[in-house]
PDB file of N, CA and C in Angstrom:
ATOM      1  N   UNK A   1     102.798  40.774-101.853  1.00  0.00           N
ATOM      2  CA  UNK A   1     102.090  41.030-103.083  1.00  0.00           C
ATOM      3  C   UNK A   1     100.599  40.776-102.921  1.00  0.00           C
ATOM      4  N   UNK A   2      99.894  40.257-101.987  1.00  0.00           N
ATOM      5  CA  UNK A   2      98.436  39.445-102.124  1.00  0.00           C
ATOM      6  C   UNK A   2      98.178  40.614-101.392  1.00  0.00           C
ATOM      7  N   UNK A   3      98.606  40.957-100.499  1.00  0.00           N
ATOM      8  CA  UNK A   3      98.157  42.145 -99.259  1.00  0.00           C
ATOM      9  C   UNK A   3      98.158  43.499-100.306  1.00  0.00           C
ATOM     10  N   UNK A   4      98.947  43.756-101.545  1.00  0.00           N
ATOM     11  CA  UNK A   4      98.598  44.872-101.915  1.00  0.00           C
ATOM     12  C   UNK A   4      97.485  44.669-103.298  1.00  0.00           C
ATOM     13  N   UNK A   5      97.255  43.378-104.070  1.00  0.00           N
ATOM     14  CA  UNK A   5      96.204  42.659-104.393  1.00  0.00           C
ATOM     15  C   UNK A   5      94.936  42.566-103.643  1.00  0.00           C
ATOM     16  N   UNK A   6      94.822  43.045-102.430  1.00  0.00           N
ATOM     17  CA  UNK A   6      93.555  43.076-101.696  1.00  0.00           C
ATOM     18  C   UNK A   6      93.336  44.191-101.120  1.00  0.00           C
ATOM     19  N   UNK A   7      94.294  45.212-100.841  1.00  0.00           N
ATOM     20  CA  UNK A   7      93.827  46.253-100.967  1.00  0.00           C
ATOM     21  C   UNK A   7      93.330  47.343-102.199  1.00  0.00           C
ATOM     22  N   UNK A   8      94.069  47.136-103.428  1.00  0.00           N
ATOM     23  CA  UNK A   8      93.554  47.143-104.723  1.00  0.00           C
ATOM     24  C   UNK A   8      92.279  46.610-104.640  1.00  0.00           C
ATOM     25  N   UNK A   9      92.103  45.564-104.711  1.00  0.00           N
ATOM     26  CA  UNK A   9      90.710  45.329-104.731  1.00  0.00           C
ATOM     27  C   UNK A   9      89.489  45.858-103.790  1.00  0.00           C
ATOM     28  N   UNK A  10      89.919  46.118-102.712  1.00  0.00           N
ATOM     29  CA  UNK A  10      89.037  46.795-101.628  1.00  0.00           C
ATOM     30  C   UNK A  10      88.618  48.199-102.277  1.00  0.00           C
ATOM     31  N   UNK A  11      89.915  49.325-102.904  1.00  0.00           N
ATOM     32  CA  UNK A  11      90.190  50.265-103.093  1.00  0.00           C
ATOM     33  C   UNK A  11      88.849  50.217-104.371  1.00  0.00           C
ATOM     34  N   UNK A  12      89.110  49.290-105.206  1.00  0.00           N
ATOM     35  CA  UNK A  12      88.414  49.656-107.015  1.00  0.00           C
ATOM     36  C   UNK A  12      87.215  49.220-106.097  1.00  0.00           C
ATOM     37  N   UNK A  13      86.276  48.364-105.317  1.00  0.00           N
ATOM     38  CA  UNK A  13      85.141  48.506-104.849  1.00  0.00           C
ATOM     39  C   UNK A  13      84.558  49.636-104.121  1.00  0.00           C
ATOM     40  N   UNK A  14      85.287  50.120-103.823  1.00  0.00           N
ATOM     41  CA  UNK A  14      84.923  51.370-102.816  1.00  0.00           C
ATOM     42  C   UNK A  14      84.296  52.287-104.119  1.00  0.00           C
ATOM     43  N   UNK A  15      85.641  52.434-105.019  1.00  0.00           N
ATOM     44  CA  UNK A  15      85.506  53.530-106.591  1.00  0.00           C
ATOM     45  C   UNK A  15      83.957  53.379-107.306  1.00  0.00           C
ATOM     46  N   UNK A  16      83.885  52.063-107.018  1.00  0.00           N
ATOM     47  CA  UNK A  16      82.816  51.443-107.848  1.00  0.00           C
ATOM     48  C   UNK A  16      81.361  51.909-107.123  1.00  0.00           C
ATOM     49  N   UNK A  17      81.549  51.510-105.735  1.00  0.00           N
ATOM     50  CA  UNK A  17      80.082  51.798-105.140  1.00  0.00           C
ATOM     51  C   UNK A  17      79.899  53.597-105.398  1.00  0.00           C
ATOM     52  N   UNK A  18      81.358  54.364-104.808  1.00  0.00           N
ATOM     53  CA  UNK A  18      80.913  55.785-105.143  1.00  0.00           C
ATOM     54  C   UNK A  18      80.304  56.116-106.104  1.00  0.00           C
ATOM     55  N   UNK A  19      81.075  55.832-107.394  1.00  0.00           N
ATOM     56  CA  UNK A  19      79.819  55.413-108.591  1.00  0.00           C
ATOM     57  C   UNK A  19      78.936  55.778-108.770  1.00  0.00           C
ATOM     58  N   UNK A  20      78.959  54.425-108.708  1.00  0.00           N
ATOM     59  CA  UNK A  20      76.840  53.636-108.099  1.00  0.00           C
ATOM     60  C   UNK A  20      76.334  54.614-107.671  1.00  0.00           C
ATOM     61  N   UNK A  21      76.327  55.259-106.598  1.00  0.00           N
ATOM     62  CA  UNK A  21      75.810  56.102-105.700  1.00  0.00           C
ATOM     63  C   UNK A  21      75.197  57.529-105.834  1.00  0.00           C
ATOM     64  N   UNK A  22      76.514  58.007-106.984  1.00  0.00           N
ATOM     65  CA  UNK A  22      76.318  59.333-107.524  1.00  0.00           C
ATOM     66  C   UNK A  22      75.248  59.297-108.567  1.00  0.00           C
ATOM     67  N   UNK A  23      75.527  58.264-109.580  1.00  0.00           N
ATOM     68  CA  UNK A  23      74.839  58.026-110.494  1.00  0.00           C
ATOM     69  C   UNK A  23      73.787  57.735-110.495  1.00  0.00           C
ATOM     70  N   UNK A  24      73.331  57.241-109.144  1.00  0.00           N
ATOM     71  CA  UNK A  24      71.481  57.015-108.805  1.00  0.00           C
ATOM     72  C   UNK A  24      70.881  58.297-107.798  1.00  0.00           C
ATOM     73  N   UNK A  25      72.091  59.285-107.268  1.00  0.00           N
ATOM     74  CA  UNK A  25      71.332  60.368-106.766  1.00  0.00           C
ATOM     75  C   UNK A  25      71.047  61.449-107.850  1.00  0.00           C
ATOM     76  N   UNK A  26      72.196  61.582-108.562  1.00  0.00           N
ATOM     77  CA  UNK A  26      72.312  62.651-110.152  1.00  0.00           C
ATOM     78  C   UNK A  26      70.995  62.443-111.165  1.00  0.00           C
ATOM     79  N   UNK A  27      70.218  60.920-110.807  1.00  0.00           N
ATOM     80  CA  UNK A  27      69.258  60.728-112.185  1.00  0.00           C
ATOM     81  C   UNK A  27      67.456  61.344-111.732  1.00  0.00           C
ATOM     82  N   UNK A  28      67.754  61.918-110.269  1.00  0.00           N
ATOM     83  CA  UNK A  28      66.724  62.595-110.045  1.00  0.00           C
ATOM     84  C   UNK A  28      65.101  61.928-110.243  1.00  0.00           C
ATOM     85  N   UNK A  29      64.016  62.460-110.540  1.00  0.00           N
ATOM     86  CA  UNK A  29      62.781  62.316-110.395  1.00  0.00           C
ATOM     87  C   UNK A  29      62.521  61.983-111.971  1.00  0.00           C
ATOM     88  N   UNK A  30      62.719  62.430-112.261  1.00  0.00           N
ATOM     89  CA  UNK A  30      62.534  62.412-114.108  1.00  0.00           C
ATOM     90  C   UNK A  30      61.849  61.243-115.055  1.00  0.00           C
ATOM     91  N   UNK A  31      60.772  60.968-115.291  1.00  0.00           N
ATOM     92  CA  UNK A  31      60.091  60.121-115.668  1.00  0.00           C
ATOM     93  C   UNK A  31      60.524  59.473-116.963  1.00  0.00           C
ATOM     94  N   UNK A  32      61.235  60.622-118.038  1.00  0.00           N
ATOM     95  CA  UNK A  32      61.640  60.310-118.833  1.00  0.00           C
ATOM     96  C   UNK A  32      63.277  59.637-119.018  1.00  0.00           C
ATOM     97  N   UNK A  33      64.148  59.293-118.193  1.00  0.00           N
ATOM     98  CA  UNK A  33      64.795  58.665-118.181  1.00  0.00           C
ATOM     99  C   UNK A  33      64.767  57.574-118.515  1.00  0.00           C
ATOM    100  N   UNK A  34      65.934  56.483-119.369  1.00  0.00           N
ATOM    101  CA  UNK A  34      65.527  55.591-119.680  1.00  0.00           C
ATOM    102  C   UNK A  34      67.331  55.137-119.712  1.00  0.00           C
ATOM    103  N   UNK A  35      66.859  53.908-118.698  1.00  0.00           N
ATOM    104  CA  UNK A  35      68.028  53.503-117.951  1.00  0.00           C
ATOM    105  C   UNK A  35      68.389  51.822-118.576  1.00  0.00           C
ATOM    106  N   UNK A  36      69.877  51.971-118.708  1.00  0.00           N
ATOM    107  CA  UNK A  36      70.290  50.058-119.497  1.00  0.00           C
ATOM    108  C   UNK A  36      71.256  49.758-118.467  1.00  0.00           C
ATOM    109  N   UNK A  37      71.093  48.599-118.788  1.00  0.00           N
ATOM    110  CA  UNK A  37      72.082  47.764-117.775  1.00  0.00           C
ATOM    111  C   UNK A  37      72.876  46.640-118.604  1.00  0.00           C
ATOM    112  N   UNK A  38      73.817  46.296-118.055  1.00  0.00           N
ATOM    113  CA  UNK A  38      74.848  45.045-118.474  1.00  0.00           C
ATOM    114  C   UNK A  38      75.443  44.821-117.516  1.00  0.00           C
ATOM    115  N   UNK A  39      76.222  42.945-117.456  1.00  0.00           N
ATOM    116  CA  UNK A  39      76.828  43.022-116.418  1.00  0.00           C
ATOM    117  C   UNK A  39      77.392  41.549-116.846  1.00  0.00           C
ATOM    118  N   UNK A  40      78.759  41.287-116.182  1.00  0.00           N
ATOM    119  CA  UNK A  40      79.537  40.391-116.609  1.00  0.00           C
ATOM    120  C   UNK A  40      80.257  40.022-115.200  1.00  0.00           C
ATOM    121  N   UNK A  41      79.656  38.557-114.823  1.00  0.00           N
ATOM    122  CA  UNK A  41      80.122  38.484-113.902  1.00  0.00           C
ATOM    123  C   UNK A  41      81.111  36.983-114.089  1.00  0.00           C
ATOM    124  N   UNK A  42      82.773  37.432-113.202  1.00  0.00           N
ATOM    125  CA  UNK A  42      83.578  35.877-113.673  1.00  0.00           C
ATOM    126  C   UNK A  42      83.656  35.069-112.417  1.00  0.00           C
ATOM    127  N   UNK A  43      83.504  33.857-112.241  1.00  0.00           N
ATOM    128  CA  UNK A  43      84.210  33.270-110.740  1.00  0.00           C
ATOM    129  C   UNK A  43      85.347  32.081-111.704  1.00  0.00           C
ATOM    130  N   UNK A  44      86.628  32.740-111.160  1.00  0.00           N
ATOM    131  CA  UNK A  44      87.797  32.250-111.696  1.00  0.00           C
ATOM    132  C   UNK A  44      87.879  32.344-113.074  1.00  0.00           C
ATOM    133  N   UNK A  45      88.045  31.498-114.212  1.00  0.00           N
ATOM    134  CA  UNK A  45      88.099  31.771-115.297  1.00  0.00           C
ATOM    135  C   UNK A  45      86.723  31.322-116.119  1.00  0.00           C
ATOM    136  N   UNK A  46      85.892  31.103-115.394  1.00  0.00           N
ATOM    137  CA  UNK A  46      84.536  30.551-115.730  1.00  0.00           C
ATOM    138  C   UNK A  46      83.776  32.338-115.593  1.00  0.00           C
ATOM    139  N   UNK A  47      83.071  32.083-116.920  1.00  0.00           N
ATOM    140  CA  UNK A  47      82.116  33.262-117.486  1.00  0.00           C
ATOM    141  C   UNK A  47      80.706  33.039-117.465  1.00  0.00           C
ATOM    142  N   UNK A  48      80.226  34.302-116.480  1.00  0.00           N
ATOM    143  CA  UNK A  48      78.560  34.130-116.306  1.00  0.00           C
ATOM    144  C   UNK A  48      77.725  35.710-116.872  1.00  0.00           C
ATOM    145  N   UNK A  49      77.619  35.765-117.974  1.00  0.00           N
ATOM    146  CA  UNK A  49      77.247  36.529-118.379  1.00  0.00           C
ATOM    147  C   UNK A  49      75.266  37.099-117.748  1.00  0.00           C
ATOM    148  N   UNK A  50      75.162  38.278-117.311  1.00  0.00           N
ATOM    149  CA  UNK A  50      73.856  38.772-116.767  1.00  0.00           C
ATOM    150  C   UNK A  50      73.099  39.225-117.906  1.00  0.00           C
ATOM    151  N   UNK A  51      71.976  39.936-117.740  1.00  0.00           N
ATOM    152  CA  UNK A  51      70.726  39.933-118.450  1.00  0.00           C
ATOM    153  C   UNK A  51      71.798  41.725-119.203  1.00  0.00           C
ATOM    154  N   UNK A  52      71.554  41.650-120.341  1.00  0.00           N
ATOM    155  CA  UNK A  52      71.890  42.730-121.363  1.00  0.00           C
ATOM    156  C   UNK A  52      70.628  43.695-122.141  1.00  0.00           C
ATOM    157  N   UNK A  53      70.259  44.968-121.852  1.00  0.00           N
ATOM    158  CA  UNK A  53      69.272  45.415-122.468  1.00  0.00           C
ATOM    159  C   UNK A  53      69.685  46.083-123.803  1.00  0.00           C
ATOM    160  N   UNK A  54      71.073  45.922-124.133  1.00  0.00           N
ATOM    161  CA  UNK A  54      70.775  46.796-125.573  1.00  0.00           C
ATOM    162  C   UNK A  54      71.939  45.995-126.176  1.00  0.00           C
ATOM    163  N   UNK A  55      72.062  45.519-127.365  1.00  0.00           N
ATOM    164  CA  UNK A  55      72.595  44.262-127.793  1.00  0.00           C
ATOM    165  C   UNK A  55      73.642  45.307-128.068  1.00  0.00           C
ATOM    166  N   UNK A  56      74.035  46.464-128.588  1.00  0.00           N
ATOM    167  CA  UNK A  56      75.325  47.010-128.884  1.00  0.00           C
ATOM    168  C   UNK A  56      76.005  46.766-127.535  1.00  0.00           C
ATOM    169  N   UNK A  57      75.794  46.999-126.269  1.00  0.00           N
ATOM    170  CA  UNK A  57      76.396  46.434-125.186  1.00  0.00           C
ATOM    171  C   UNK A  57      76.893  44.908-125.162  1.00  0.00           C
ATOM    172  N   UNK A  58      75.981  44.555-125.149  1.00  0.00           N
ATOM    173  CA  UNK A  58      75.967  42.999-125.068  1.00  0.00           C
ATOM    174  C   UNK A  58      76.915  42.640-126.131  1.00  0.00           C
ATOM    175  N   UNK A  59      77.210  43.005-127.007  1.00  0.00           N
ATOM    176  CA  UNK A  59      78.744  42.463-128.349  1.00  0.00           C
ATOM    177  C   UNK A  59      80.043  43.160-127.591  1.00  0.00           C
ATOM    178  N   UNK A  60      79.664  44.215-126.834  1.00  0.00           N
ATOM    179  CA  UNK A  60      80.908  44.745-126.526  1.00  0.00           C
ATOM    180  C   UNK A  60      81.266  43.947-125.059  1.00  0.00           C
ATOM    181  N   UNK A  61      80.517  44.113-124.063  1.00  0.00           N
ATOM    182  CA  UNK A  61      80.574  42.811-123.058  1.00  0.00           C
ATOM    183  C   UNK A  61      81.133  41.263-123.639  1.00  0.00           C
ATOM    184  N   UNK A  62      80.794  40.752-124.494  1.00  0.00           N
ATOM    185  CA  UNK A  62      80.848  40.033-124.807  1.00  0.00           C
ATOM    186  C   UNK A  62      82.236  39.840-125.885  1.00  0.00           C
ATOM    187  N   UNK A  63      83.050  40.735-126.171  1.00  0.00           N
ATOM    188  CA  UNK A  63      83.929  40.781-126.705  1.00  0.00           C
ATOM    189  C   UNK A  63      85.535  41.226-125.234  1.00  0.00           C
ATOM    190  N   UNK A  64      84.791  41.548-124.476  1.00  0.00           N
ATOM    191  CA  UNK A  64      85.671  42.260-122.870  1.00  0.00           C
ATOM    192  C   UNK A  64      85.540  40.723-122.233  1.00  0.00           C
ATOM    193  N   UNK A  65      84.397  40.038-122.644  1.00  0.00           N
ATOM    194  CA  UNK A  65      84.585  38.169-121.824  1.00  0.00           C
ATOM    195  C   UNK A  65      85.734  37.413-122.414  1.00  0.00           C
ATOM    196  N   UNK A  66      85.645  37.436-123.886  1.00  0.00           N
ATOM    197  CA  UNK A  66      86.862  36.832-124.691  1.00  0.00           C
ATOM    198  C   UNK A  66      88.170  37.456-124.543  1.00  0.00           C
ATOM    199  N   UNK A  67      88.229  38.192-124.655  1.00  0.00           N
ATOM    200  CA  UNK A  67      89.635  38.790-124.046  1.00  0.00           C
ATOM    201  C   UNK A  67      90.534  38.496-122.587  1.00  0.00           C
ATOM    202  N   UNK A  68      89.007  38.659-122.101  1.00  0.00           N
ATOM    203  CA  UNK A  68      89.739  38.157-120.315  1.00  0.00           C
ATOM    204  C   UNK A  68      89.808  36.834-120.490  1.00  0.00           C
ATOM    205  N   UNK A  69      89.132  36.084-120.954  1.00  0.00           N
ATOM    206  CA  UNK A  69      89.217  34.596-120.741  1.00  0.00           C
ATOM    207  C   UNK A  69      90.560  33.910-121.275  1.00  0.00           C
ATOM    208  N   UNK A  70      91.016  34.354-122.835  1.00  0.00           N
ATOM    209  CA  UNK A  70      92.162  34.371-123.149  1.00  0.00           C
ATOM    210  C   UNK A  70      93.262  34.890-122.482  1.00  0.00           C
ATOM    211  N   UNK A  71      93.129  35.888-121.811  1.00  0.00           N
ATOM    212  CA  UNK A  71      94.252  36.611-120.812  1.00  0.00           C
ATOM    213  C   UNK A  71      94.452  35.060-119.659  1.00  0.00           C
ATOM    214  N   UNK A  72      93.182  34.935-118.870  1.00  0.00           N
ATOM    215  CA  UNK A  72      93.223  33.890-118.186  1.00  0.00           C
ATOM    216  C   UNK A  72      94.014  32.738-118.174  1.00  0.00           C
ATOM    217  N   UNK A  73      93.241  31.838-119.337  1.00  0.00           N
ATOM    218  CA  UNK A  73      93.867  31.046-120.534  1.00  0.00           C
ATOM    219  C   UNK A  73      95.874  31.207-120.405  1.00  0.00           C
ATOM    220  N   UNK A  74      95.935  32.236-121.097  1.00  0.00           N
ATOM    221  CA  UNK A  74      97.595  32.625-121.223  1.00  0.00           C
ATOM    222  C   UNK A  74      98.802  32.429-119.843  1.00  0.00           C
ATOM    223  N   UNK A  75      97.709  33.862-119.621  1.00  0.00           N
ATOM    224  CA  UNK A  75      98.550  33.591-117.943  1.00  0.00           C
ATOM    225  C   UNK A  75      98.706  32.472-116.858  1.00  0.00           C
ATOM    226  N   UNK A  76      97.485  31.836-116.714  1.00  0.00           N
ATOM    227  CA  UNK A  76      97.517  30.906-115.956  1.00  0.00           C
ATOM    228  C   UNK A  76      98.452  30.905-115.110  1.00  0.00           C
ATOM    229  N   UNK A  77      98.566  32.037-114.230  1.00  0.00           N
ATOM    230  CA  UNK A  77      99.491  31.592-113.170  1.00  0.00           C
ATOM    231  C   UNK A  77      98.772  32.370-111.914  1.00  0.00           C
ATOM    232  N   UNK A  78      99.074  31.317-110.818  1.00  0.00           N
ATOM    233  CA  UNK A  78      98.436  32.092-109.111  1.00  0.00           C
ATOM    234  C   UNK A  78      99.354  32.965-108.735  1.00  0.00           C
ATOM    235  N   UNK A  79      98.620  33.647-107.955  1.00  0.00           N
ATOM    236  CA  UNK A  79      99.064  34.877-107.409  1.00  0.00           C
ATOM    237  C   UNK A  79      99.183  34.157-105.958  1.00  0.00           C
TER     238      UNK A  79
END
């Protein structure tokens, strides 16, 4: 089970950087772009929330922290 838990995880990073990748070659030269960020980062069940530029994000981040943390919370069990 951990061996297919780490390839899952290898797998959704890979998904993630492709992403990344497309999404910063697709936004071109364009001056007028106007780019936000959010970011929610966990180590174990401890929550470190990053810098938020548009507060409708930031409630919704911030509502995706409480949820996991309670999931956490609940489950409490190792893999």
């Amino acid at each position: 089970m951990a061996e297919q838990l780490v390839s899952l995880g290898l797998i959704i990073i890979l998904i993630g950087s492709v992403v990344l990748l497309a999404g910063i070659f697709s936004q071109g030269k364009s001056k007028s772009t106007k780019v936000e960020s959010d970011g929610i980062v966990f180590i174990g069940p401890f929550l470190i929330i990053g810098g938020a530029t548009n507060k409708q994000f930031f409630y919704i981040l911030l509502a995706v922290s409480v949820v996991l943390i309670i999931s956490f919370l609940l489950l409490g069990r190792k893999i």
